[in-house]
Protein backbone atom coordinates (compact mmCIF):
# COMPACT_ATOMS: atom_id res chain seq x y z
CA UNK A 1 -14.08 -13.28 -22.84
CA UNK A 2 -13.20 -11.57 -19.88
CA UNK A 3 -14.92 -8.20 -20.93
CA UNK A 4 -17.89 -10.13 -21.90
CA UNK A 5 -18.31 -11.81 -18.26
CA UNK A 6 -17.50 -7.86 -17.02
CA UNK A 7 -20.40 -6.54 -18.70
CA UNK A 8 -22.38 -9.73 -17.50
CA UNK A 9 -21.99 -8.67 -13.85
CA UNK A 10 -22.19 -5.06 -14.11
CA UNK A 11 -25.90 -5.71 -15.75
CA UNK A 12 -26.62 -8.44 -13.45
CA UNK A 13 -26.03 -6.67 -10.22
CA UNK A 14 -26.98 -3.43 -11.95
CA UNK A 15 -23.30 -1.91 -10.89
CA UNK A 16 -22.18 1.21 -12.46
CA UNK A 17 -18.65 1.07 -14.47
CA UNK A 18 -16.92 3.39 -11.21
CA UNK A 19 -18.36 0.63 -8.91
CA UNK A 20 -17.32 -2.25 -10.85
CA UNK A 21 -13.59 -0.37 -10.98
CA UNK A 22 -13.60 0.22 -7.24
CA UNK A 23 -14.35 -3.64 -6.95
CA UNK A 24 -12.06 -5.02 -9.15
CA UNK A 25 -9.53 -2.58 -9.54
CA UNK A 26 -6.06 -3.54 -7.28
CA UNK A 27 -4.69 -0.47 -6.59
CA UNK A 28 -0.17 -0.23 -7.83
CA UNK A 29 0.93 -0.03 -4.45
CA UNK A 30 -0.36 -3.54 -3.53
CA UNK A 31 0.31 -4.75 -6.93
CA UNK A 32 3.72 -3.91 -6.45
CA UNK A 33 4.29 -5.45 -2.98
CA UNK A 34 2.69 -8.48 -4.11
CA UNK A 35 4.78 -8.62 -7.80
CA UNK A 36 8.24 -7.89 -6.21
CA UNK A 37 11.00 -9.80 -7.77
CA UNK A 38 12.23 -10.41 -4.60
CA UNK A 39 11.53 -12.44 -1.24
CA UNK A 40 11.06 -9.69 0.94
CA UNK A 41 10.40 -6.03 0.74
CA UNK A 42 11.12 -5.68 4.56
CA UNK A 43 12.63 -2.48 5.53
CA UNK A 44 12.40 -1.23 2.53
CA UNK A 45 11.56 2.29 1.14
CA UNK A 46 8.44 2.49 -1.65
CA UNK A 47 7.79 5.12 -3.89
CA UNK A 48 4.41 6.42 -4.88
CA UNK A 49 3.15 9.08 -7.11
CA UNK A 50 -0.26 9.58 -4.76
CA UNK A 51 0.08 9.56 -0.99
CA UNK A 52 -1.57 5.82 -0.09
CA UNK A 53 -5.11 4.92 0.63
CA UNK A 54 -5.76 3.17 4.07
CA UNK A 55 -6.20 -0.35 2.09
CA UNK A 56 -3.07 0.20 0.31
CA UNK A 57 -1.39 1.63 3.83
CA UNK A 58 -2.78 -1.85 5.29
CA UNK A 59 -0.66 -3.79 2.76
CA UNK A 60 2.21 -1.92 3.07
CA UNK A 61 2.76 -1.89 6.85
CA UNK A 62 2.24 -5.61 7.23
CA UNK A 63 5.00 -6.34 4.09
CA UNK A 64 7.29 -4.67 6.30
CA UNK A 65 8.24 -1.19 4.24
CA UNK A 66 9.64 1.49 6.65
CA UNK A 67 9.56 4.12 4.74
CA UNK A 68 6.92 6.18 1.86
CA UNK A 69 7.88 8.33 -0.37
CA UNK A 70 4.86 10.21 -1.95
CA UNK A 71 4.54 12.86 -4.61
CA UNK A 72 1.06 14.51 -4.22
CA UNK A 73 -1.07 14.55 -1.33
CA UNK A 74 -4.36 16.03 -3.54
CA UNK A 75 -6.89 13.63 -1.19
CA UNK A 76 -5.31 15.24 2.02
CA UNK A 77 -8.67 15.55 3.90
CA UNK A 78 -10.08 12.46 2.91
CA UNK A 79 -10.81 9.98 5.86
CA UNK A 80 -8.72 7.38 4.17
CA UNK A 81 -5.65 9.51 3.96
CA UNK A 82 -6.27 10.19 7.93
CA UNK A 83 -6.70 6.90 8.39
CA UNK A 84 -3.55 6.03 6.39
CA UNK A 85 -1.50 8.34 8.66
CA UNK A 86 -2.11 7.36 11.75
CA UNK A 87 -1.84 3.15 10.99
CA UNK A 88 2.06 4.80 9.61
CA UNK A 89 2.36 6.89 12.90
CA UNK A 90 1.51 3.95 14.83
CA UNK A 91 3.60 1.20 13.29
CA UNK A 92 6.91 3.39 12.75
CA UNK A 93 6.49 3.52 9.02
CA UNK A 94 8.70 7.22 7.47
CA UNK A 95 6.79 9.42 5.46
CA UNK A 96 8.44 12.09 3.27
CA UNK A 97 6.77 13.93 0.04
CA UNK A 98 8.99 13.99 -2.69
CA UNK A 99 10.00 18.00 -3.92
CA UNK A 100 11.38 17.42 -7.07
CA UNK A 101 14.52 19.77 -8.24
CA UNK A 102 12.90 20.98 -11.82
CA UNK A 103 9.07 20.85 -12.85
CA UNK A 104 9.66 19.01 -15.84
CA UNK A 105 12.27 16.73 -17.59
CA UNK A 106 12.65 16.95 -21.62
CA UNK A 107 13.75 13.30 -23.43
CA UNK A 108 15.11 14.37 -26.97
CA UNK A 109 14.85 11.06 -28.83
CA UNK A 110 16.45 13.10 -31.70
CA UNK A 111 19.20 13.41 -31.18
């Protein structure tokens, strides 16, 4: 049903299916904040494989988190990465890229 009503707007308002996604789509840092299994996420640290957008930064600087830890930083240059920095340089929020110890990590089910 719900794919059906998708396709429904997406020829309607002639939207492409990136368009639609960038519409719809709720990107995991905000899901997270606003799914936590707890009352408040203030002062706490969140990790994150990408570095955040600025709507995600938005999100996570009014829940209260003091500290991000990112993996990659591929959309450096972008102007919502800028953006992103200085709202977390202005409201106190830690950032720190994560350098992990090995490249890879090997799960032997096998065994």
């Amino acid at each position: 049903m719900l794919i059906v009503f998708l396709i429904s707007i997406c020829a309607y308002y002639k939207l492409t299916p990136l368009l639609l996604s960038i519409i719809t789509v709720v990107h995991a840092e905000v899901n997270a904040i606003l799914n936590k299994c707890s009352s408040s996420v203030r002062g706490a640290t969140i990790y994150v494989a990408l570095f955040p957008c600025n709507e995600c930064s938005k999100v996570i600087i009014q829940s209260g988190i003091r500290e991000v830890v990112y993996l990659n930083d591929f959309y450096h240059d972008t102007d919502a990465c800028k953006a992103s920095r200085i709202m977390f340089k202005m409201a106190g929020v830690k950032l720190r890229q994560y350098k992990p110890e090995r490249e890879e990590i090997l799960i032997d089910f096998e065994s």
